[in-house]
N, C-alpha and C. Protein backbone atom coordinates (compact mmCIF):
# COMPACT_ATOMS: atom_id res chain seq x y z
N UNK A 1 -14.89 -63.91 174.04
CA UNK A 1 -14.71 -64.03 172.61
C UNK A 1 -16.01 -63.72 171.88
N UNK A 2 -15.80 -63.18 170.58
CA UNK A 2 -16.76 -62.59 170.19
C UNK A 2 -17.72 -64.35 168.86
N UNK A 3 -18.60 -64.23 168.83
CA UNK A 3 -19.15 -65.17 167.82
C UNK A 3 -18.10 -65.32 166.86
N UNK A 4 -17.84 -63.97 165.72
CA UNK A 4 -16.96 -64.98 164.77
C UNK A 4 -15.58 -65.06 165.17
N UNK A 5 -15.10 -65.07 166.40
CA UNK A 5 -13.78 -65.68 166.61
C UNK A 5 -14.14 -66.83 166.83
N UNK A 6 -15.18 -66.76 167.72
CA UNK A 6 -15.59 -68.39 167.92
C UNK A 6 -16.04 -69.39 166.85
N UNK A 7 -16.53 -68.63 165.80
CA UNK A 7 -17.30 -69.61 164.73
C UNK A 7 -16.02 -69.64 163.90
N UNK A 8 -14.99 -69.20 163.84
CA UNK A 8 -13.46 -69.28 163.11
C UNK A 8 -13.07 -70.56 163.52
N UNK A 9 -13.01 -70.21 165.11
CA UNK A 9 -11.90 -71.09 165.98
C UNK A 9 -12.65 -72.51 165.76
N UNK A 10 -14.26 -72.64 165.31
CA UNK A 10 -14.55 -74.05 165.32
C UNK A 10 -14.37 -74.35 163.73
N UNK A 11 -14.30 -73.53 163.08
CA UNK A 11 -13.60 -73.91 161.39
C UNK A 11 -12.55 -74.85 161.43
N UNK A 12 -11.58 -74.18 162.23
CA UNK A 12 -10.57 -74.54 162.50
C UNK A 12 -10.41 -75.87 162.82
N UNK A 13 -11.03 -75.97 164.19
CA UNK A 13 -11.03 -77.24 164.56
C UNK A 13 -11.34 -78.47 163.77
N UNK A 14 -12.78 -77.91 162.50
CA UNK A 14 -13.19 -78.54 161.45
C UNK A 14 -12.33 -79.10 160.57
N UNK A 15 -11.14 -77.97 160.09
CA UNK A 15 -10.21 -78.46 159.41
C UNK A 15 -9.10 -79.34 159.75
N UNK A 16 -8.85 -79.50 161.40
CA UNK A 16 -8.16 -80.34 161.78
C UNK A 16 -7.88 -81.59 161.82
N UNK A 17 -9.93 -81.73 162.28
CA UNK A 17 -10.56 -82.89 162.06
C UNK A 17 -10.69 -83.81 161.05
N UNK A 18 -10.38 -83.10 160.07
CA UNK A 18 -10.60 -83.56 158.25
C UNK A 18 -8.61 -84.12 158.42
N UNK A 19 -8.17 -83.19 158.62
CA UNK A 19 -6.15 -83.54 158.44
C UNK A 19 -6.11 -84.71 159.08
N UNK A 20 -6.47 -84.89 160.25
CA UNK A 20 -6.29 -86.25 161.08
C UNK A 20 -6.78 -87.15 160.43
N UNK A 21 -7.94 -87.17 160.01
CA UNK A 21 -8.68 -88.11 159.29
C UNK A 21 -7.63 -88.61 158.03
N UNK A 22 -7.15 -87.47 157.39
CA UNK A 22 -6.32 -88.01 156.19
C UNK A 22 -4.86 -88.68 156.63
N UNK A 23 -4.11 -88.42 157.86
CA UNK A 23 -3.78 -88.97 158.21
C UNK A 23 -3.38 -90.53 158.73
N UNK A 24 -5.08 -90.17 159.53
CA UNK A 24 -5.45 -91.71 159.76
C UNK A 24 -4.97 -93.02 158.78
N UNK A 25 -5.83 -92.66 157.43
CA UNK A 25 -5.60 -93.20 156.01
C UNK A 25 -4.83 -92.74 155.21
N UNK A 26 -3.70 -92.21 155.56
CA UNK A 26 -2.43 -91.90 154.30
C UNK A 26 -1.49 -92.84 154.49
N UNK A 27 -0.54 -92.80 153.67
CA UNK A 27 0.29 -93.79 153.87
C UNK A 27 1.51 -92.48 154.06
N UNK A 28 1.46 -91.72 154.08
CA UNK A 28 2.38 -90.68 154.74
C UNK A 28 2.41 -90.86 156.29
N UNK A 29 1.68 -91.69 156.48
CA UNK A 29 1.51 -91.84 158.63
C UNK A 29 2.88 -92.55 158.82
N UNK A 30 3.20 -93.23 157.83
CA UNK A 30 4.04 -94.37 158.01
C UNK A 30 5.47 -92.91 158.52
N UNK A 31 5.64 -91.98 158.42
CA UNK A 31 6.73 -91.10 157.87
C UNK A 31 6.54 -90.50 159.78
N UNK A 32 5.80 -90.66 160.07
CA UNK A 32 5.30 -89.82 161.62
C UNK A 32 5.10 -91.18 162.03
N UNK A 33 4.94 -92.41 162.26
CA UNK A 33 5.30 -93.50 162.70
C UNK A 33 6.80 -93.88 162.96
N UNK A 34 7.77 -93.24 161.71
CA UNK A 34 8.78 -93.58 161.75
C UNK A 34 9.81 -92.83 162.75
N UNK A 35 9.31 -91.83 162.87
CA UNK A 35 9.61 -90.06 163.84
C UNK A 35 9.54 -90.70 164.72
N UNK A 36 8.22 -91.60 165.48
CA UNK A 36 8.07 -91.94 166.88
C UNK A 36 9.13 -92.89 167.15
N UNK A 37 9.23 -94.19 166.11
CA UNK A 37 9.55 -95.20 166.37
C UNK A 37 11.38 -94.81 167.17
N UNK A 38 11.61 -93.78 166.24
CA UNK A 38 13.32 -93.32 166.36
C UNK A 38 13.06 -92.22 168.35
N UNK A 39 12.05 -91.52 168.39
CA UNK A 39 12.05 -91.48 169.66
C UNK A 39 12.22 -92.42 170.62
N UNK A 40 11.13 -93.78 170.54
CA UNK A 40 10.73 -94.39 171.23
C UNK A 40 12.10 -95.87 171.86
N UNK A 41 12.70 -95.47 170.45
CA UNK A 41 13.41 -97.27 170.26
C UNK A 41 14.90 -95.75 170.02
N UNK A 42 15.69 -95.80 171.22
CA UNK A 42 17.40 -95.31 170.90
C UNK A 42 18.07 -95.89 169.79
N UNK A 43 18.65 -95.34 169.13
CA UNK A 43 19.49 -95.87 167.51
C UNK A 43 20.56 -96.97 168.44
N UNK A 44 21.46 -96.79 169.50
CA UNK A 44 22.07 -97.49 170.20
C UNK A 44 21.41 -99.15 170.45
N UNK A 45 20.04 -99.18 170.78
CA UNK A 45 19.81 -100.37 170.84
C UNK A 45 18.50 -100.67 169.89
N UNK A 46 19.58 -100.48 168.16
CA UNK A 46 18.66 -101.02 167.05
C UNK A 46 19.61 -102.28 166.86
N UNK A 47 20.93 -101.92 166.99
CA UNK A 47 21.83 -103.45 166.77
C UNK A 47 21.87 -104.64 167.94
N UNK A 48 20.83 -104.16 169.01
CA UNK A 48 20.77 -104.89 169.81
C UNK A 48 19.59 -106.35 170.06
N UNK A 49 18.68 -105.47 168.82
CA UNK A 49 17.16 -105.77 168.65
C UNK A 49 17.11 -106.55 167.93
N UNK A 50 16.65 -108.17 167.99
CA UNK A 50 16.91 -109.02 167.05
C UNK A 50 15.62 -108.31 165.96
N UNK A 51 15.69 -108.65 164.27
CA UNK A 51 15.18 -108.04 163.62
C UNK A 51 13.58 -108.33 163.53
N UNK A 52 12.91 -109.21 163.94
CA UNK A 52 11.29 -110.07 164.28
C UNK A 52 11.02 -108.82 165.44
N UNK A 53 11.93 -108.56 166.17
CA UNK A 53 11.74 -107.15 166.83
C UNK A 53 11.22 -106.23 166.70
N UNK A 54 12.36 -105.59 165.76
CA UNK A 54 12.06 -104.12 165.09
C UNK A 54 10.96 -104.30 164.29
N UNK A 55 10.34 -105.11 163.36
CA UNK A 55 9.45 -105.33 162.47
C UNK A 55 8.35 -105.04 163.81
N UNK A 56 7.77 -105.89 164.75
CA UNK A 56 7.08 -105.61 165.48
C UNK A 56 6.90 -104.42 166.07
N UNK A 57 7.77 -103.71 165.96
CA UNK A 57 8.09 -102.33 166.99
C UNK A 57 7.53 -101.22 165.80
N UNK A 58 8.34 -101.55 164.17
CA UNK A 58 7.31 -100.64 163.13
C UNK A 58 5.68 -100.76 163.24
N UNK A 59 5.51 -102.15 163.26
CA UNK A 59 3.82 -102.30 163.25
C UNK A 59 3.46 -101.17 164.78
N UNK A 60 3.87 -101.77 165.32
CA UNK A 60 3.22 -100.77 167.21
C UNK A 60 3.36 -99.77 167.19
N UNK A 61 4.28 -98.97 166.78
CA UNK A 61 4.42 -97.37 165.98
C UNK A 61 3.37 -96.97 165.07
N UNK A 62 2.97 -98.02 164.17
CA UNK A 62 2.22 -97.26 163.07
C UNK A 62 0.84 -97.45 164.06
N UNK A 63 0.27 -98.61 164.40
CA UNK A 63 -0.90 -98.79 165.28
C UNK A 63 -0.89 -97.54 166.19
N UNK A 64 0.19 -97.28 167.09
CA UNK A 64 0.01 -96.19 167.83
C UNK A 64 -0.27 -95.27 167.38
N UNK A 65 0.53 -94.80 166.19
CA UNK A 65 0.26 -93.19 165.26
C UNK A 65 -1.27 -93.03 164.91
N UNK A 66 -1.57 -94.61 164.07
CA UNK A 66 -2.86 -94.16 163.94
C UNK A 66 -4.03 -94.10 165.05
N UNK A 67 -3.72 -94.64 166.14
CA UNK A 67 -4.39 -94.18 167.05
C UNK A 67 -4.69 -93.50 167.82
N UNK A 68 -3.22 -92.95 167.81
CA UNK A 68 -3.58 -91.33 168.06
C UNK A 68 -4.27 -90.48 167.10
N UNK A 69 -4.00 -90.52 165.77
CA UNK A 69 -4.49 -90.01 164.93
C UNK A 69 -6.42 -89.93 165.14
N UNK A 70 -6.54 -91.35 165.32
CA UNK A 70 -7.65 -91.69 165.35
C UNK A 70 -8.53 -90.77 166.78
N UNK A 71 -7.96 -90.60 167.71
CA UNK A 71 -8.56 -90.19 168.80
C UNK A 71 -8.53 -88.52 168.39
N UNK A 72 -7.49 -88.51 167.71
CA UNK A 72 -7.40 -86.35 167.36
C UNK A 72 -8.67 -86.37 166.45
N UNK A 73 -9.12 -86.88 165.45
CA UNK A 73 -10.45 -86.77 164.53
C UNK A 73 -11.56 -86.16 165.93
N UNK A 74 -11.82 -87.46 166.93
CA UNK A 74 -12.58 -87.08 167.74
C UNK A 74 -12.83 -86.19 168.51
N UNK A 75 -11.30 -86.01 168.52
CA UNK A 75 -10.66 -84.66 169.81
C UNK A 75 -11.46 -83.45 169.01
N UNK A 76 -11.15 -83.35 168.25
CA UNK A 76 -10.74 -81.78 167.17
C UNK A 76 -12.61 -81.71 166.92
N UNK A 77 -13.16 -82.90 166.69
CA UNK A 77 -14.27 -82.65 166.10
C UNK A 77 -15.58 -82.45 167.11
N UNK A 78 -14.93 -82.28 168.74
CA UNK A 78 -15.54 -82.12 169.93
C UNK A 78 -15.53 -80.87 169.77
N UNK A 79 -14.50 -80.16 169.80
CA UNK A 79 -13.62 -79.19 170.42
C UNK A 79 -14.54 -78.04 168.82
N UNK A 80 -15.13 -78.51 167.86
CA UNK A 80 -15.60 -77.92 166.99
C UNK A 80 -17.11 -77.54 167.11
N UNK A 81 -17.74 -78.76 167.67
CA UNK A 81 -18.98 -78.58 167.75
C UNK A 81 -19.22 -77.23 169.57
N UNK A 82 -17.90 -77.59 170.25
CA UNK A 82 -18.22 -76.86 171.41
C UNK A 82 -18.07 -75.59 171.07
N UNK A 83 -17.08 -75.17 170.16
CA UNK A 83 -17.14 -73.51 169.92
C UNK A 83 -18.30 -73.30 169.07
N UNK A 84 -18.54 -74.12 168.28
CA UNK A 84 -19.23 -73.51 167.35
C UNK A 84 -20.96 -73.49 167.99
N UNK A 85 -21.14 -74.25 169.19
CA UNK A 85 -22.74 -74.04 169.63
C UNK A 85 -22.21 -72.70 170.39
N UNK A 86 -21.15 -72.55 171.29
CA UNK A 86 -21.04 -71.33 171.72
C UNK A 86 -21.02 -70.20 170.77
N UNK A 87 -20.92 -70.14 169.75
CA UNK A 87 -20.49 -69.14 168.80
C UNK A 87 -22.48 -68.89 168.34
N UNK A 88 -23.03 -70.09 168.20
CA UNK A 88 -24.38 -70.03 167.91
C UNK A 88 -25.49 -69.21 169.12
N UNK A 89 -24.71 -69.31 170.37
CA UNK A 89 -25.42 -68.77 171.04
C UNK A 89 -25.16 -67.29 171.92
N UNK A 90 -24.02 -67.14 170.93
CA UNK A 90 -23.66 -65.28 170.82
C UNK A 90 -24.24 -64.26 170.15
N UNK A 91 -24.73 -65.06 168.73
CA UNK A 91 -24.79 -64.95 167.95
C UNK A 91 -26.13 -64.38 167.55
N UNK A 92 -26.81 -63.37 166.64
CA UNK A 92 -28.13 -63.44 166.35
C UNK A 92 -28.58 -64.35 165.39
N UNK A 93 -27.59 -64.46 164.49
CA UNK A 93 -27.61 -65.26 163.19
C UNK A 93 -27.42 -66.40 163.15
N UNK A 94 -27.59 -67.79 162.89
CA UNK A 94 -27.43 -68.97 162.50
C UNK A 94 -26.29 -69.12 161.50
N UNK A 95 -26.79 -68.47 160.49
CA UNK A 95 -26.50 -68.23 159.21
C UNK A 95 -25.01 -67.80 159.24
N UNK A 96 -25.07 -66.57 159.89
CA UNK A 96 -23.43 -65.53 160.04
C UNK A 96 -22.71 -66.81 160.58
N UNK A 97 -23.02 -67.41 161.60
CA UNK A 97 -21.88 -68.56 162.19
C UNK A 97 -21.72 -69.43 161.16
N UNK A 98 -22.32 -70.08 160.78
CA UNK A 98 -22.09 -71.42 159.73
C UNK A 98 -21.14 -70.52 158.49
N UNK A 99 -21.60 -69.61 158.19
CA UNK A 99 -20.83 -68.99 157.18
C UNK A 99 -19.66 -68.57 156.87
N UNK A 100 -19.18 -68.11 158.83
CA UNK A 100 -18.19 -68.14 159.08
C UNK A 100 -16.89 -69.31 159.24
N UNK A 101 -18.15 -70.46 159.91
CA UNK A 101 -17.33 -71.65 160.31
C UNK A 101 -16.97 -72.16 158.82
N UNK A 102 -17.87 -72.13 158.01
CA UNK A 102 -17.75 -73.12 156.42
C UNK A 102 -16.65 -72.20 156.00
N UNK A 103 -16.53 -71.05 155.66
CA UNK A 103 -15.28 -70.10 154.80
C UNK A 103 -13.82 -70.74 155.58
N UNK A 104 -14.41 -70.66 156.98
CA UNK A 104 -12.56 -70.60 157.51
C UNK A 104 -12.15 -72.31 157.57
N UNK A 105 -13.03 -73.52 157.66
CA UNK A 105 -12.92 -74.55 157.13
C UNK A 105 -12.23 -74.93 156.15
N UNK A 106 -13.48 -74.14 154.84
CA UNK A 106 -12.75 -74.80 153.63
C UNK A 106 -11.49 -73.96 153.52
N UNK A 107 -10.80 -72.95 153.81
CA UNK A 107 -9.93 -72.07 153.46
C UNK A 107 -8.32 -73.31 154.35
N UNK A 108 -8.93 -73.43 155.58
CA UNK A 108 -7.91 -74.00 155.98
C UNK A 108 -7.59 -74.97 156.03
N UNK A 109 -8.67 -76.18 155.38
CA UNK A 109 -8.68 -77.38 155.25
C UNK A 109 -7.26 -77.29 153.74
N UNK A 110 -7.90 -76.44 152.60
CA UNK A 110 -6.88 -76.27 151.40
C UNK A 110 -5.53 -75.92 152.04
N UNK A 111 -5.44 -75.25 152.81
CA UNK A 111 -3.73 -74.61 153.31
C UNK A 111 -3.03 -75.63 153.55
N UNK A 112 -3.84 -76.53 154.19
CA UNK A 112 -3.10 -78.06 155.50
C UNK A 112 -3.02 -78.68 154.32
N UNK A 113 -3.76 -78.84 153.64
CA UNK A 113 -3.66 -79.98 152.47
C UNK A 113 -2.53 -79.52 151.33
N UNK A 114 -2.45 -78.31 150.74
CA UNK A 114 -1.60 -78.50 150.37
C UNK A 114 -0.06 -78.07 151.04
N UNK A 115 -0.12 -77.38 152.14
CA UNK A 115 1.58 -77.41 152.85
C UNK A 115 1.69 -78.99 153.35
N UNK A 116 0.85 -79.68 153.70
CA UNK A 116 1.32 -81.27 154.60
C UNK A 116 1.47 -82.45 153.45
N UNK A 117 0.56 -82.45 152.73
CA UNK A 117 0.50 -83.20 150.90
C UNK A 117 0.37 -82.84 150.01
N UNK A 118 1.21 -81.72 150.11
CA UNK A 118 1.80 -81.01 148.37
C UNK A 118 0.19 -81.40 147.89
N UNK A 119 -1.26 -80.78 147.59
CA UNK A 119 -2.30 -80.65 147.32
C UNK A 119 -2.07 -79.39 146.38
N UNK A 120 -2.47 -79.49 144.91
CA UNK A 120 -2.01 -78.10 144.20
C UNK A 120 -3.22 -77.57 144.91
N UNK A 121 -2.92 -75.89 144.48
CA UNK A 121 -4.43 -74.98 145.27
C UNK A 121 -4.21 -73.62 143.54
N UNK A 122 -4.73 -73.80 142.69
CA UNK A 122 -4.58 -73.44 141.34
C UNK A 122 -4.99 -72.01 141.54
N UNK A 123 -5.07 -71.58 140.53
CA UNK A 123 -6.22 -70.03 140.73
C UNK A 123 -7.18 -70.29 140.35
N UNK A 124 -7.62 -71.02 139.75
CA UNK A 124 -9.11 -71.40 139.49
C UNK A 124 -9.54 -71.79 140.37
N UNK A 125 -8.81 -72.83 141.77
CA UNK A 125 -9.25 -73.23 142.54
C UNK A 125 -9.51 -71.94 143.49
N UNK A 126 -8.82 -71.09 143.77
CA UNK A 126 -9.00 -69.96 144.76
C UNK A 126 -9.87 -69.23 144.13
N UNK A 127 -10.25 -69.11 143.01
CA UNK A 127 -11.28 -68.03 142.43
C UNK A 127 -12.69 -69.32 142.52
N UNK A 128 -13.09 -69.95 142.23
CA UNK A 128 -13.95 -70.92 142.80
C UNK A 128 -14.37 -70.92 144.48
N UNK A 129 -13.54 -71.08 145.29
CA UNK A 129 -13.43 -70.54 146.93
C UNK A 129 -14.18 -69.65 146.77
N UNK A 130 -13.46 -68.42 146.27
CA UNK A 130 -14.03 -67.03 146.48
C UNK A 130 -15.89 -67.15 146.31
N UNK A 131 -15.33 -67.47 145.12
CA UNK A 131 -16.89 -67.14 144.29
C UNK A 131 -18.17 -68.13 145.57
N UNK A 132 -17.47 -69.28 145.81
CA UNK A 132 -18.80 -70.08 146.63
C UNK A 132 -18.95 -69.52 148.41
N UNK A 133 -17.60 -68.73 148.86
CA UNK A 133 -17.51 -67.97 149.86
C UNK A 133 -18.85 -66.32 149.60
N UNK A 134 -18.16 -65.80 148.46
CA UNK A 134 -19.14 -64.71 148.11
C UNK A 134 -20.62 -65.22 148.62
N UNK A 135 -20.90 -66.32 147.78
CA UNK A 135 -22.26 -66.72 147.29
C UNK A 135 -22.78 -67.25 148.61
N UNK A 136 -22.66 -67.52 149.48
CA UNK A 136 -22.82 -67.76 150.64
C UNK A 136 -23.13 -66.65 151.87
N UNK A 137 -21.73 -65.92 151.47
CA UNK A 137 -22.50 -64.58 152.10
C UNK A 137 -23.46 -63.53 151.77
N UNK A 138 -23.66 -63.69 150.45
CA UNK A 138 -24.71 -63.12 149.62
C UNK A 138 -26.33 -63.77 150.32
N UNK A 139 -25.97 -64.91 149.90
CA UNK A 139 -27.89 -65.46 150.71
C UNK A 139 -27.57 -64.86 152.60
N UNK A 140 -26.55 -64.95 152.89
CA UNK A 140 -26.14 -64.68 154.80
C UNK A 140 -27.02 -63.33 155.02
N UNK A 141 -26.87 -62.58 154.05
CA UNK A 141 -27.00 -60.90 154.05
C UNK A 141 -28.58 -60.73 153.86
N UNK A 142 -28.44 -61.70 152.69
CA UNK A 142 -30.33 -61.46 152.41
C UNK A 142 -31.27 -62.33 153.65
N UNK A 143 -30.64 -63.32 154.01
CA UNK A 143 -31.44 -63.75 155.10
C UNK A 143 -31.45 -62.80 155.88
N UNK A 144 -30.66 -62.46 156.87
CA UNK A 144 -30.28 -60.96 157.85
C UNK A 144 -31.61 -60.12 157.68
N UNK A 145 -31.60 -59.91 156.01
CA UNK A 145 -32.72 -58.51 155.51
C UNK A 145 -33.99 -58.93 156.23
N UNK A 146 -34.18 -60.42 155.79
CA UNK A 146 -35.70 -60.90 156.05
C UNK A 146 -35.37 -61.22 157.67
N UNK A 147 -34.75 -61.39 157.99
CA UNK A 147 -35.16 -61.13 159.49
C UNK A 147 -35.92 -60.70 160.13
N UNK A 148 -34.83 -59.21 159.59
CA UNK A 148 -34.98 -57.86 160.11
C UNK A 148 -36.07 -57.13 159.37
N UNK A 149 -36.72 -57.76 158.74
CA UNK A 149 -37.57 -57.10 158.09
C UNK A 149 -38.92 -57.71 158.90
N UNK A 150 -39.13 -59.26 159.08
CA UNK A 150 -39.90 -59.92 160.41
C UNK A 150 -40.21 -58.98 161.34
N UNK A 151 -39.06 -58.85 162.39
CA UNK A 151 -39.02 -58.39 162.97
C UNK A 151 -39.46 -56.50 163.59
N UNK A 152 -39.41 -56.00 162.25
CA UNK A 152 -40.25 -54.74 162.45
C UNK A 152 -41.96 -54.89 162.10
């Protein structure tokens, strides 16, 4: 893999890390708690379950969700720093990676946020992106110059 697939693929992971996290603390967990609980517990033996039961069985669902939740933050935010030192050490640039990793971050952190919690994403907001994406690769380019200008 080349650096910026790799410095993508740890964006990525970046943005994952951030979803879980909101997860963790949404009260939308309760909705993917409730998904498990109907895996976990057969509809057949809900009339079987005295109700001090099921109440217990929602709490252990949501504890579980968020603990899984809780372990994916960690997962995702391993799995970010490992591409992205590999991506650093493909790489000539510092700069080109972070630049890469920060664009495809914030780009995909906005997508998850608003397809998973209806998050508006405006045009001001995408023309803002742009503009702090530009501006980023603008200093990326001029650093590059002075490098390479060191260097001869």
């Amino acid at each position: 893999m080349s650096f910026a697939s790799l410095a993508c693929l740890s964006g990525i992971f970046a943005a994952t890390a951030s979803l879980f996290a909101k997860l963790f603390t949404d009260t939308r967990t309760e909705y993917v708690s409730s998904v498990l609980q109907q895996l976990l517990v057969p509809a057949s033996m809900n009339d079987k379950v005295p109700v001090g039961d099921v109440v217990r069985m929602d709490d252990l669902c949501m504890r579980v969700t968020g603990g899984i939740c809780f372990g994916l933050i960690f997962a995702s935010n391993a799995a970010m720093w490992s591409t992205f030192t590999k991506a650093l050490a493909k790489s000539e640039s510092s700069v080109k990676v972070s630049t890469i990793n920060n664009a495809t971050n914030f780009f995909v952190t906005a997508i998850l946020g608003n397809l998973l919690f209806n998050e508006p994403l405006t045009l001001r907001w995408w023309c803002g992106a742009s503009l702090i994406v530009l501006g980023t690769l603008l200093v990326s380019q001029r650093q590059g110059q002075k490098d390479k200008q060191k260097t001869e």
